[in-house]
Every structure is written in C-alpha cells, then in structure tokens.
PDB file of N, CA and C in Angstrom:
ATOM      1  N   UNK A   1      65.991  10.807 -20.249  1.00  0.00           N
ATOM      2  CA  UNK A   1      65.499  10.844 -18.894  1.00  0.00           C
ATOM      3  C   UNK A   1      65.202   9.405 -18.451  1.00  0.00           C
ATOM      4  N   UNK A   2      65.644   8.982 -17.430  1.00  0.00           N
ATOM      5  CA  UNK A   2      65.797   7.526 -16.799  1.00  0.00           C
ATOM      6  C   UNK A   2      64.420   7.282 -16.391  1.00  0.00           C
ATOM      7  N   UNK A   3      63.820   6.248 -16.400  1.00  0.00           N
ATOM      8  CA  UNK A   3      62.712   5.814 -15.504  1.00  0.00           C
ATOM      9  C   UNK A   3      62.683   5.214 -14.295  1.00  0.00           C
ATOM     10  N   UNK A   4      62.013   5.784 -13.268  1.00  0.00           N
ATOM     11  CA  UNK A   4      62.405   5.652 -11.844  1.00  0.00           C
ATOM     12  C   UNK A   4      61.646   4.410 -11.443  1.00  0.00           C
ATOM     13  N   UNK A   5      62.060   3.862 -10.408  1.00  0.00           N
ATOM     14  CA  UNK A   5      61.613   2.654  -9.557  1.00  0.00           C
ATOM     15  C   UNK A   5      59.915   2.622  -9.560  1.00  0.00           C
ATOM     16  N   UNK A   6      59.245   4.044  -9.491  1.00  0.00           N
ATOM     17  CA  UNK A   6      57.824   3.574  -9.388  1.00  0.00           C
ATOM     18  C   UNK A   6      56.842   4.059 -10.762  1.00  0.00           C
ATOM     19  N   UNK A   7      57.648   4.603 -11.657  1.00  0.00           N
ATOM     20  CA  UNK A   7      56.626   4.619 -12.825  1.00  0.00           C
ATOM     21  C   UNK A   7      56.728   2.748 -13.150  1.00  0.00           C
ATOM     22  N   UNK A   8      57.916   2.231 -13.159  1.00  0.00           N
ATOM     23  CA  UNK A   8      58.271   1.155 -13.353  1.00  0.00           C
ATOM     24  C   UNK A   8      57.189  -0.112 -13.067  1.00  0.00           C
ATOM     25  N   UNK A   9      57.253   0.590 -11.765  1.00  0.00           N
ATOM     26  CA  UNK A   9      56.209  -0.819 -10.753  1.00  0.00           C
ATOM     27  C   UNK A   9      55.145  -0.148 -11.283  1.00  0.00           C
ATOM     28  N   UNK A  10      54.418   0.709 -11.392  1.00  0.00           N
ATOM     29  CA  UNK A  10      53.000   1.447 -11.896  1.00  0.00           C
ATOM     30  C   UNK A  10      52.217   0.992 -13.387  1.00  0.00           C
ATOM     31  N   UNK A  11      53.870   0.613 -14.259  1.00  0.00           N
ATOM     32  CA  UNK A  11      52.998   0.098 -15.604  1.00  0.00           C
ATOM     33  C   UNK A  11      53.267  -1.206 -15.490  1.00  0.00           C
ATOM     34  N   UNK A  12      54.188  -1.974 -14.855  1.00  0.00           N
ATOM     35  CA  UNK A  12      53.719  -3.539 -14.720  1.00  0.00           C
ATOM     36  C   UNK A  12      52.675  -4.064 -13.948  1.00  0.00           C
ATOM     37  N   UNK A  13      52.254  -2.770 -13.085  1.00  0.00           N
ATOM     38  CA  UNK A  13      51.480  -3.353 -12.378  1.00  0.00           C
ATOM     39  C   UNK A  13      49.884  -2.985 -13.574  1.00  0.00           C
ATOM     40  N   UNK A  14      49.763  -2.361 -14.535  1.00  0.00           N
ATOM     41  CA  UNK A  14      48.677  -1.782 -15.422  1.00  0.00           C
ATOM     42  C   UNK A  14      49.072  -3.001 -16.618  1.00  0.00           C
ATOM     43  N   UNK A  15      50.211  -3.469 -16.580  1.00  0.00           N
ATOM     44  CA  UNK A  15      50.367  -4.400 -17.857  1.00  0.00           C
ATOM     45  C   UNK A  15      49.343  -5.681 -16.920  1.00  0.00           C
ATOM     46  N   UNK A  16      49.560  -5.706 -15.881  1.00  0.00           N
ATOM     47  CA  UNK A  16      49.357  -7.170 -15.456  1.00  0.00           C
ATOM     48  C   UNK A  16      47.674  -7.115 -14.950  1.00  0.00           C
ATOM     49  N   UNK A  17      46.799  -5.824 -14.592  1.00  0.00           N
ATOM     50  CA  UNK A  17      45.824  -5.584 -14.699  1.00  0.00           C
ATOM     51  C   UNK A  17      44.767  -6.330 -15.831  1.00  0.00           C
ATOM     52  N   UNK A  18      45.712  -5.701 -16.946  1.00  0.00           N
ATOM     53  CA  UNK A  18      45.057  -5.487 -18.566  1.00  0.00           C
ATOM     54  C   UNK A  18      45.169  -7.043 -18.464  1.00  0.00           C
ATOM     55  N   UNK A  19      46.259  -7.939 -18.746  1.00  0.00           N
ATOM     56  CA  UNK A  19      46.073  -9.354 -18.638  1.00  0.00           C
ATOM     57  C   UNK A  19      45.035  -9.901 -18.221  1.00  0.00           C
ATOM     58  N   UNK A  20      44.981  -9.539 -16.215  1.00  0.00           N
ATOM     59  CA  UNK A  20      44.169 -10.214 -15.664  1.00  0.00           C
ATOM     60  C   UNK A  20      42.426 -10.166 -16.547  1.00  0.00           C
ATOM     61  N   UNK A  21      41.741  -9.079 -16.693  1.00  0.00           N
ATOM     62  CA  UNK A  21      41.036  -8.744 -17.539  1.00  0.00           C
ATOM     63  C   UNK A  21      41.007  -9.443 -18.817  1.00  0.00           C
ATOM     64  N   UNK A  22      41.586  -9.029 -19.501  1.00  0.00           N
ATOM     65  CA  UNK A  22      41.794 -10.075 -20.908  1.00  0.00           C
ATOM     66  C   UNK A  22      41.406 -11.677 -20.384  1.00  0.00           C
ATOM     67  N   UNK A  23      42.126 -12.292 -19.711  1.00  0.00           N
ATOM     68  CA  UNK A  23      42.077 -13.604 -19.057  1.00  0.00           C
ATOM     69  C   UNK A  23      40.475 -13.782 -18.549  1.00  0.00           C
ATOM     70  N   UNK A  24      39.632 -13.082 -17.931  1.00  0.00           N
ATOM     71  CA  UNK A  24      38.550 -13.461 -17.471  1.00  0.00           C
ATOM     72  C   UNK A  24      37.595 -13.438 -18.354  1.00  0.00           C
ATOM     73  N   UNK A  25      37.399 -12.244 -19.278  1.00  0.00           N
ATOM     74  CA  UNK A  25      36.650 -12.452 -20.808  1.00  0.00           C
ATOM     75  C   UNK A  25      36.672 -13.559 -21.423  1.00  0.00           C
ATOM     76  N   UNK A  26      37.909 -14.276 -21.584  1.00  0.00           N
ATOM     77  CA  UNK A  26      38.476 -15.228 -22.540  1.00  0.00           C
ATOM     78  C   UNK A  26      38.000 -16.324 -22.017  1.00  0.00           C
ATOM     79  N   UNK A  27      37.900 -16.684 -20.520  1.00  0.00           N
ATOM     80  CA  UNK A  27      37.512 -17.430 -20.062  1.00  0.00           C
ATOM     81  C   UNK A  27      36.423 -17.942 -20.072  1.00  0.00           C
ATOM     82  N   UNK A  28      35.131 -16.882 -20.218  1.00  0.00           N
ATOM     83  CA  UNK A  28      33.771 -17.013 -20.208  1.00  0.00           C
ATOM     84  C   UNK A  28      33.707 -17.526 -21.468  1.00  0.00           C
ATOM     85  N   UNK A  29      34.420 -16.933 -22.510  1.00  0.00           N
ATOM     86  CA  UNK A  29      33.722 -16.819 -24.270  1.00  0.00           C
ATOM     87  C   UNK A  29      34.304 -18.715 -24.248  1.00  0.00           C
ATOM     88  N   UNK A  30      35.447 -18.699 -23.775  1.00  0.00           N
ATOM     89  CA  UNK A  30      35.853 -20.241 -24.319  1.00  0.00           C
ATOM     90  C   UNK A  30      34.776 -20.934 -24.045  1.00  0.00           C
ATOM     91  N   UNK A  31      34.580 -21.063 -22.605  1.00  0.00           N
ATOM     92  CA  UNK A  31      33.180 -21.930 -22.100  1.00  0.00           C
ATOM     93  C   UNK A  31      32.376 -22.044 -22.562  1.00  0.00           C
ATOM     94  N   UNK A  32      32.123 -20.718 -23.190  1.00  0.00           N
ATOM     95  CA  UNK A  32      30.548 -20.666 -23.543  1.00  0.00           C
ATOM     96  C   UNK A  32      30.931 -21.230 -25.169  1.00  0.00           C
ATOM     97  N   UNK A  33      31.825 -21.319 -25.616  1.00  0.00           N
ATOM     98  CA  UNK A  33      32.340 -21.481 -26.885  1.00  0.00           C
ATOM     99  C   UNK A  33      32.213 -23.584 -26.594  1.00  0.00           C
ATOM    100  N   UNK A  34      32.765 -24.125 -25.943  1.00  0.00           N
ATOM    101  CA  UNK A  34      32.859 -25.418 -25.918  1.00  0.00           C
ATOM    102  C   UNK A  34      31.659 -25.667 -25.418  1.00  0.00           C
ATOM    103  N   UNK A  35      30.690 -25.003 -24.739  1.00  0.00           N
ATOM    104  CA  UNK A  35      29.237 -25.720 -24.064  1.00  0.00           C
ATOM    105  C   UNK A  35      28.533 -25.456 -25.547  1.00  0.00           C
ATOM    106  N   UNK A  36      28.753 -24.658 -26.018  1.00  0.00           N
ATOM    107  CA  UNK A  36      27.789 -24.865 -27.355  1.00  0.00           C
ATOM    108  C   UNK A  36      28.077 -25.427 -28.389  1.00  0.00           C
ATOM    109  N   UNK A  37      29.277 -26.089 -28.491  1.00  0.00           N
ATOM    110  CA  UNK A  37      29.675 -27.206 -29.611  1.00  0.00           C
ATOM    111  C   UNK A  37      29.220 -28.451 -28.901  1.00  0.00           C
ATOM    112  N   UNK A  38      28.995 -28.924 -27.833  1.00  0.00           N
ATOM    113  CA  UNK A  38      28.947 -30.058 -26.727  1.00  0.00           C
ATOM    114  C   UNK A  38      27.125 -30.074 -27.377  1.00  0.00           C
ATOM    115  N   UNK A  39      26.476 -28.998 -27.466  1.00  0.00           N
ATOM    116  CA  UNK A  39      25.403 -28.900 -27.168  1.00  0.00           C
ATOM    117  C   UNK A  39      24.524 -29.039 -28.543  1.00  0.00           C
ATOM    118  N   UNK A  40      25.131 -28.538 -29.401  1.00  0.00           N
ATOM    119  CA  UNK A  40      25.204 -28.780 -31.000  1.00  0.00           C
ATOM    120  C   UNK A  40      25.444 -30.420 -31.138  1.00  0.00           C
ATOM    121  N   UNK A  41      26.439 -31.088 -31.224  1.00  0.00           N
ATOM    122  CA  UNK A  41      26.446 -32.365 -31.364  1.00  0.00           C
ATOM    123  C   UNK A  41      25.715 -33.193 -30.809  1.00  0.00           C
ATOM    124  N   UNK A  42      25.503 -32.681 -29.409  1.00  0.00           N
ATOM    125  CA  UNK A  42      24.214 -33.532 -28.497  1.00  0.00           C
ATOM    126  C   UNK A  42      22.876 -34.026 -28.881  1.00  0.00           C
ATOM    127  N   UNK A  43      22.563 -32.085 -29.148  1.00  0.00           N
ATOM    128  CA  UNK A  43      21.063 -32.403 -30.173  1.00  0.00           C
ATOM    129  C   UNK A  43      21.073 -33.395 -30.981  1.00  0.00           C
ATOM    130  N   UNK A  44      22.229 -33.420 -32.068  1.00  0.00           N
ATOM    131  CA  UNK A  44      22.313 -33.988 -33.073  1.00  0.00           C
ATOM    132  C   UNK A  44      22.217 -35.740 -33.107  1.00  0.00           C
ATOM    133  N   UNK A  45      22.906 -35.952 -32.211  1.00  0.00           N
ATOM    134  CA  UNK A  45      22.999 -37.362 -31.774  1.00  0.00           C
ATOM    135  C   UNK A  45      21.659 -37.946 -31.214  1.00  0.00           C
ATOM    136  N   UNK A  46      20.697 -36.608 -29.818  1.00  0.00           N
ATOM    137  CA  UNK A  46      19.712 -37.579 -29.269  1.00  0.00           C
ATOM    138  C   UNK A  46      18.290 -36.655 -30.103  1.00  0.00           C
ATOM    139  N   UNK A  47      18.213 -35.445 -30.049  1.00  0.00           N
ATOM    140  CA  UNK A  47      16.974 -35.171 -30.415  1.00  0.00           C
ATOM    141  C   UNK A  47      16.492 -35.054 -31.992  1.00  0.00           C
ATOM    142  N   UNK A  48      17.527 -34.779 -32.689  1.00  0.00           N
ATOM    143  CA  UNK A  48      17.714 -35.020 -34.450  1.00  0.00           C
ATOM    144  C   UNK A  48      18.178 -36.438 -34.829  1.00  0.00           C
ATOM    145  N   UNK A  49      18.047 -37.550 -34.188  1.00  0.00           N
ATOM    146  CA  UNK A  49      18.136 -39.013 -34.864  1.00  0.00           C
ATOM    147  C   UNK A  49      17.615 -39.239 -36.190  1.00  0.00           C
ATOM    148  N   UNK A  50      16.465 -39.355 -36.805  1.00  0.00           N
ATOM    149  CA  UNK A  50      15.821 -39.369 -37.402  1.00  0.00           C
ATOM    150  C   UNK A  50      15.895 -38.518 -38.564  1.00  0.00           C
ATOM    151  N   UNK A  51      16.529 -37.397 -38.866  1.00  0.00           N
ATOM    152  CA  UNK A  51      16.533 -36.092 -39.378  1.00  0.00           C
ATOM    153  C   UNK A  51      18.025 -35.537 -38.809  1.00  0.00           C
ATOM    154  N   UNK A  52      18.938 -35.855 -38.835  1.00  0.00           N
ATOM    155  CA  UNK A  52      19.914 -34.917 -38.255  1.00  0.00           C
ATOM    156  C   UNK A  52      20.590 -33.705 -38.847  1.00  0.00           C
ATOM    157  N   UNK A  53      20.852 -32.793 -38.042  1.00  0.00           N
ATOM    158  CA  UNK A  53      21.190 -31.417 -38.763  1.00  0.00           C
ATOM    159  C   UNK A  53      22.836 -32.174 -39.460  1.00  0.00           C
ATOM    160  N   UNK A  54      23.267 -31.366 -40.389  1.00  0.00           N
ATOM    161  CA  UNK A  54      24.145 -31.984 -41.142  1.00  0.00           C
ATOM    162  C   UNK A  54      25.052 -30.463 -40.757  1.00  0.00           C
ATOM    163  N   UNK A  55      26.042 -31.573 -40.191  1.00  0.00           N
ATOM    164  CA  UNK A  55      27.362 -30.317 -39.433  1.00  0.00           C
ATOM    165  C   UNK A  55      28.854 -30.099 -40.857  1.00  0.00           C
ATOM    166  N   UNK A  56      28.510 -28.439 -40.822  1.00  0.00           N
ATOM    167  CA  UNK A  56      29.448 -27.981 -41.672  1.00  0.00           C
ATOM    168  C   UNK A  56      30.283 -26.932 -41.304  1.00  0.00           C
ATOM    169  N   UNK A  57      31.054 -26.619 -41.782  1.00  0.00           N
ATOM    170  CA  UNK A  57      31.932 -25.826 -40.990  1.00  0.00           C
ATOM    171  C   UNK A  57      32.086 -24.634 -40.859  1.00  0.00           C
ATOM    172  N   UNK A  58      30.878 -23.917 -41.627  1.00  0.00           N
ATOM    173  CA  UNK A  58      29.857 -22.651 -41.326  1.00  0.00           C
ATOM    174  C   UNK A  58      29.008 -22.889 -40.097  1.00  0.00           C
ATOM    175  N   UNK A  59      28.468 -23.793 -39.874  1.00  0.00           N
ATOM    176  CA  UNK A  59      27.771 -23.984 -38.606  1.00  0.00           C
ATOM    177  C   UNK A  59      28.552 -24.375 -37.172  1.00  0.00           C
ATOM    178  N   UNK A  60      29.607 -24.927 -37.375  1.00  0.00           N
ATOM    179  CA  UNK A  60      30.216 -24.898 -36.529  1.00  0.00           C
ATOM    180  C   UNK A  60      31.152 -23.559 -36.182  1.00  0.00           C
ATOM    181  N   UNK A  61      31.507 -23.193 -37.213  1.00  0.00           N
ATOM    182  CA  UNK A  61      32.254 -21.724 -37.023  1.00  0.00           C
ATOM    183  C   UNK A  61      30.963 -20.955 -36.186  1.00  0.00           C
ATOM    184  N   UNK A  62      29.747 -20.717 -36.714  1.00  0.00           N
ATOM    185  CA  UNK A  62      28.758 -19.775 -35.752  1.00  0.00           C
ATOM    186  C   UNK A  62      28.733 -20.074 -34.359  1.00  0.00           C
ATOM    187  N   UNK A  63      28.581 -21.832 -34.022  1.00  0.00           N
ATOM    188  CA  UNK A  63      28.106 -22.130 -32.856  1.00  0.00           C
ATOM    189  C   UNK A  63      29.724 -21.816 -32.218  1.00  0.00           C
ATOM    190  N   UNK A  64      30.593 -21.784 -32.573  1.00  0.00           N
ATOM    191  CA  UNK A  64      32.050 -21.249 -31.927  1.00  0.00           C
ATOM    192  C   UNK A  64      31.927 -20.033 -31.414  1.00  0.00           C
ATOM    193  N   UNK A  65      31.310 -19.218 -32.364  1.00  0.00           N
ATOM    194  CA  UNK A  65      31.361 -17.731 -32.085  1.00  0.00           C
ATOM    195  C   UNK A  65      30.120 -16.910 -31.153  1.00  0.00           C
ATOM    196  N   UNK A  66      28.593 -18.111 -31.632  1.00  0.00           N
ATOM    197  CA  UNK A  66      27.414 -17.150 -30.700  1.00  0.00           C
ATOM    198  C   UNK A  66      27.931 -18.518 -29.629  1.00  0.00           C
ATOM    199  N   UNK A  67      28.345 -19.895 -29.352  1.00  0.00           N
ATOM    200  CA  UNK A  67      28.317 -20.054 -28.284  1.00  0.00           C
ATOM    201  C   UNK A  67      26.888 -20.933 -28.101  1.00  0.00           C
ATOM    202  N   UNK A  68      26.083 -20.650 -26.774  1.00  0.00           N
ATOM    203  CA  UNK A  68      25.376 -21.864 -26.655  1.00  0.00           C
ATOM    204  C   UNK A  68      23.986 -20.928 -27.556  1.00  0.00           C
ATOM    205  N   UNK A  69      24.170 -19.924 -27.660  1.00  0.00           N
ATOM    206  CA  UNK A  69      22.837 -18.970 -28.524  1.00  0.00           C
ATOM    207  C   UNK A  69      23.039 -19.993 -29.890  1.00  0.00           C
ATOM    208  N   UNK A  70      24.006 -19.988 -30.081  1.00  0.00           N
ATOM    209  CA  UNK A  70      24.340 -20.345 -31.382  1.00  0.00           C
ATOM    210  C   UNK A  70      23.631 -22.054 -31.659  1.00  0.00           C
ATOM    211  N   UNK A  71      24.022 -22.662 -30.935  1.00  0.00           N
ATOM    212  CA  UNK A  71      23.704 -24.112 -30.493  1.00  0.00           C
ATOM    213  C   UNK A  71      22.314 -23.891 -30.829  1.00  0.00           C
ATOM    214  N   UNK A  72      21.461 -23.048 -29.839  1.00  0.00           N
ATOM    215  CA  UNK A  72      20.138 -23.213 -29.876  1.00  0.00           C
ATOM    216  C   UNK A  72      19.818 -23.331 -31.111  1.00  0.00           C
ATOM    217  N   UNK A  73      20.006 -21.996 -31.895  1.00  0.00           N
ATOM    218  CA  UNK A  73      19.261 -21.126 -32.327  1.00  0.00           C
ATOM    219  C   UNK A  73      19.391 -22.119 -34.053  1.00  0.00           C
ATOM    220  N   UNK A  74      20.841 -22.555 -34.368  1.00  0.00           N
ATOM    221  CA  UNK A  74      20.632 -23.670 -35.108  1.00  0.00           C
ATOM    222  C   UNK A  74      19.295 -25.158 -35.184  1.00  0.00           C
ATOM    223  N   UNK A  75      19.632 -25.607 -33.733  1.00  0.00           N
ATOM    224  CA  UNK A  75      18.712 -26.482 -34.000  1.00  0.00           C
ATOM    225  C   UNK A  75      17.495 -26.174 -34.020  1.00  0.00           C
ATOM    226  N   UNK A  76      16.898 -25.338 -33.478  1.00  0.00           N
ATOM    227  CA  UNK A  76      15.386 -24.304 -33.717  1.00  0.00           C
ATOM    228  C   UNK A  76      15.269 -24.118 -34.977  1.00  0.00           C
ATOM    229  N   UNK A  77      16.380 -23.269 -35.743  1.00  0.00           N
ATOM    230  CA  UNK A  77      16.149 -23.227 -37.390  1.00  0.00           C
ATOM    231  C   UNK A  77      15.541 -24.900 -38.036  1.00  0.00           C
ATOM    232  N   UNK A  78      16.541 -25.642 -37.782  1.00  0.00           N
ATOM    233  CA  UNK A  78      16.802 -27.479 -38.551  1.00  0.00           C
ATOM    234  C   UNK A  78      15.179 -27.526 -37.751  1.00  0.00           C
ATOM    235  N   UNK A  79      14.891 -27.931 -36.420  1.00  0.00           N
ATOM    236  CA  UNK A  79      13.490 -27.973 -36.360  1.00  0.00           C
ATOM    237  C   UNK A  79      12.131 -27.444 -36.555  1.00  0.00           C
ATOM    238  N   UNK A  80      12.928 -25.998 -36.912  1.00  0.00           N
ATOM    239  CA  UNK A  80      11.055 -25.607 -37.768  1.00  0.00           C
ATOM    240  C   UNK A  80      11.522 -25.797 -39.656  1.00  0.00           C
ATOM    241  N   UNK A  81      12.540 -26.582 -39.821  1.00  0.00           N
ATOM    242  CA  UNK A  81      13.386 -26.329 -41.291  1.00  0.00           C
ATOM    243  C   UNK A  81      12.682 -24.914 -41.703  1.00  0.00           C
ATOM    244  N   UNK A  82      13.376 -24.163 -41.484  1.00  0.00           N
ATOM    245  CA  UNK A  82      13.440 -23.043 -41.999  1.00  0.00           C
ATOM    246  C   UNK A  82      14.990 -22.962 -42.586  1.00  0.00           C
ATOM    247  N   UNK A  83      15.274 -21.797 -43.835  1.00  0.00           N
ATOM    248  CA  UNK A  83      16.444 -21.666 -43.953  1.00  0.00           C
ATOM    249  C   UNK A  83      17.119 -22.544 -44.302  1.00  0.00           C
ATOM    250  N   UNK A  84      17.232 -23.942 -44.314  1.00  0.00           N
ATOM    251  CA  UNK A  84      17.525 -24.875 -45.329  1.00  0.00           C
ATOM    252  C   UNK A  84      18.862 -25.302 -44.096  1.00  0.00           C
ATOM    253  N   UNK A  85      18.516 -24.963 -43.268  1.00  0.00           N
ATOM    254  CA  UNK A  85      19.336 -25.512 -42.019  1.00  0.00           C
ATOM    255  C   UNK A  85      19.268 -26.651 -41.406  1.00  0.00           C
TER     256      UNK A  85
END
C-alpha cells in the first residue's frame, strides 16, 4: 500500500517537531553546561587563590552534567572542606 502525499507531509512535519524540541533542551543543558565550567575555574582562579580546589576529571565531568548547581555546590564542599573536595 503506497503512502499518500499527506501522511507524508504529516510525519516530516512530526520528524521536524521532535528535532525542534530536542534542539531547545540541548540548548539550555549546553549553556548551563559551559556557564558552570566558566564558573568552576573562576572560583578557582579568584576566590580559592590561596587554597585552590584541585580540578580532576570527576569534577569536571559533574560540573558538565549538574551545570552551574554543580559549580556551586563543589566549591561550597572545597570551602567548608568537607568530603575531601
């Protein structure tokens, strides 16, 4: 059975939906993914001089993934040294 002119246009137009979607998620997480590596090194450079958190690639993998939570929530650990962070 052939597929007609508008189931046709109906799922490109649902393929290109799903994209658009996909695309705007991705968009936020990247951002929020590069503001919290920006924000991680920052600390590190002006408010941890003295003491700096020591960047590994467990900590950077987290702050990739929570983002700027992640950022924080590291240097909060390194400043109350808790956790050996």
């Amino acid at each position: 059975m052939p597929i007609g002119i508008t189931e046709a246009v109906i799922s490109v137009a649902i393929v290109l939906l799903v994209l658009y979607a996909f695309y705007k998620v991705m968009k936020i997480l990247v951002y929020n993914t590069v503001a919290g590596l920006v924000i991680l090194f920052l600390l590190n450079l002006t408010v941890f001089v003295g003491n700096p958190i020591d960047i590994t690639i467990a900590k950077v993998a987290f702050t990739a993934i929570a983002g700027v939570f992640g950022a924080v929530l590291i240097a909060g650990l390194h400043y109350l040294s808790l956790f050996g962070v």
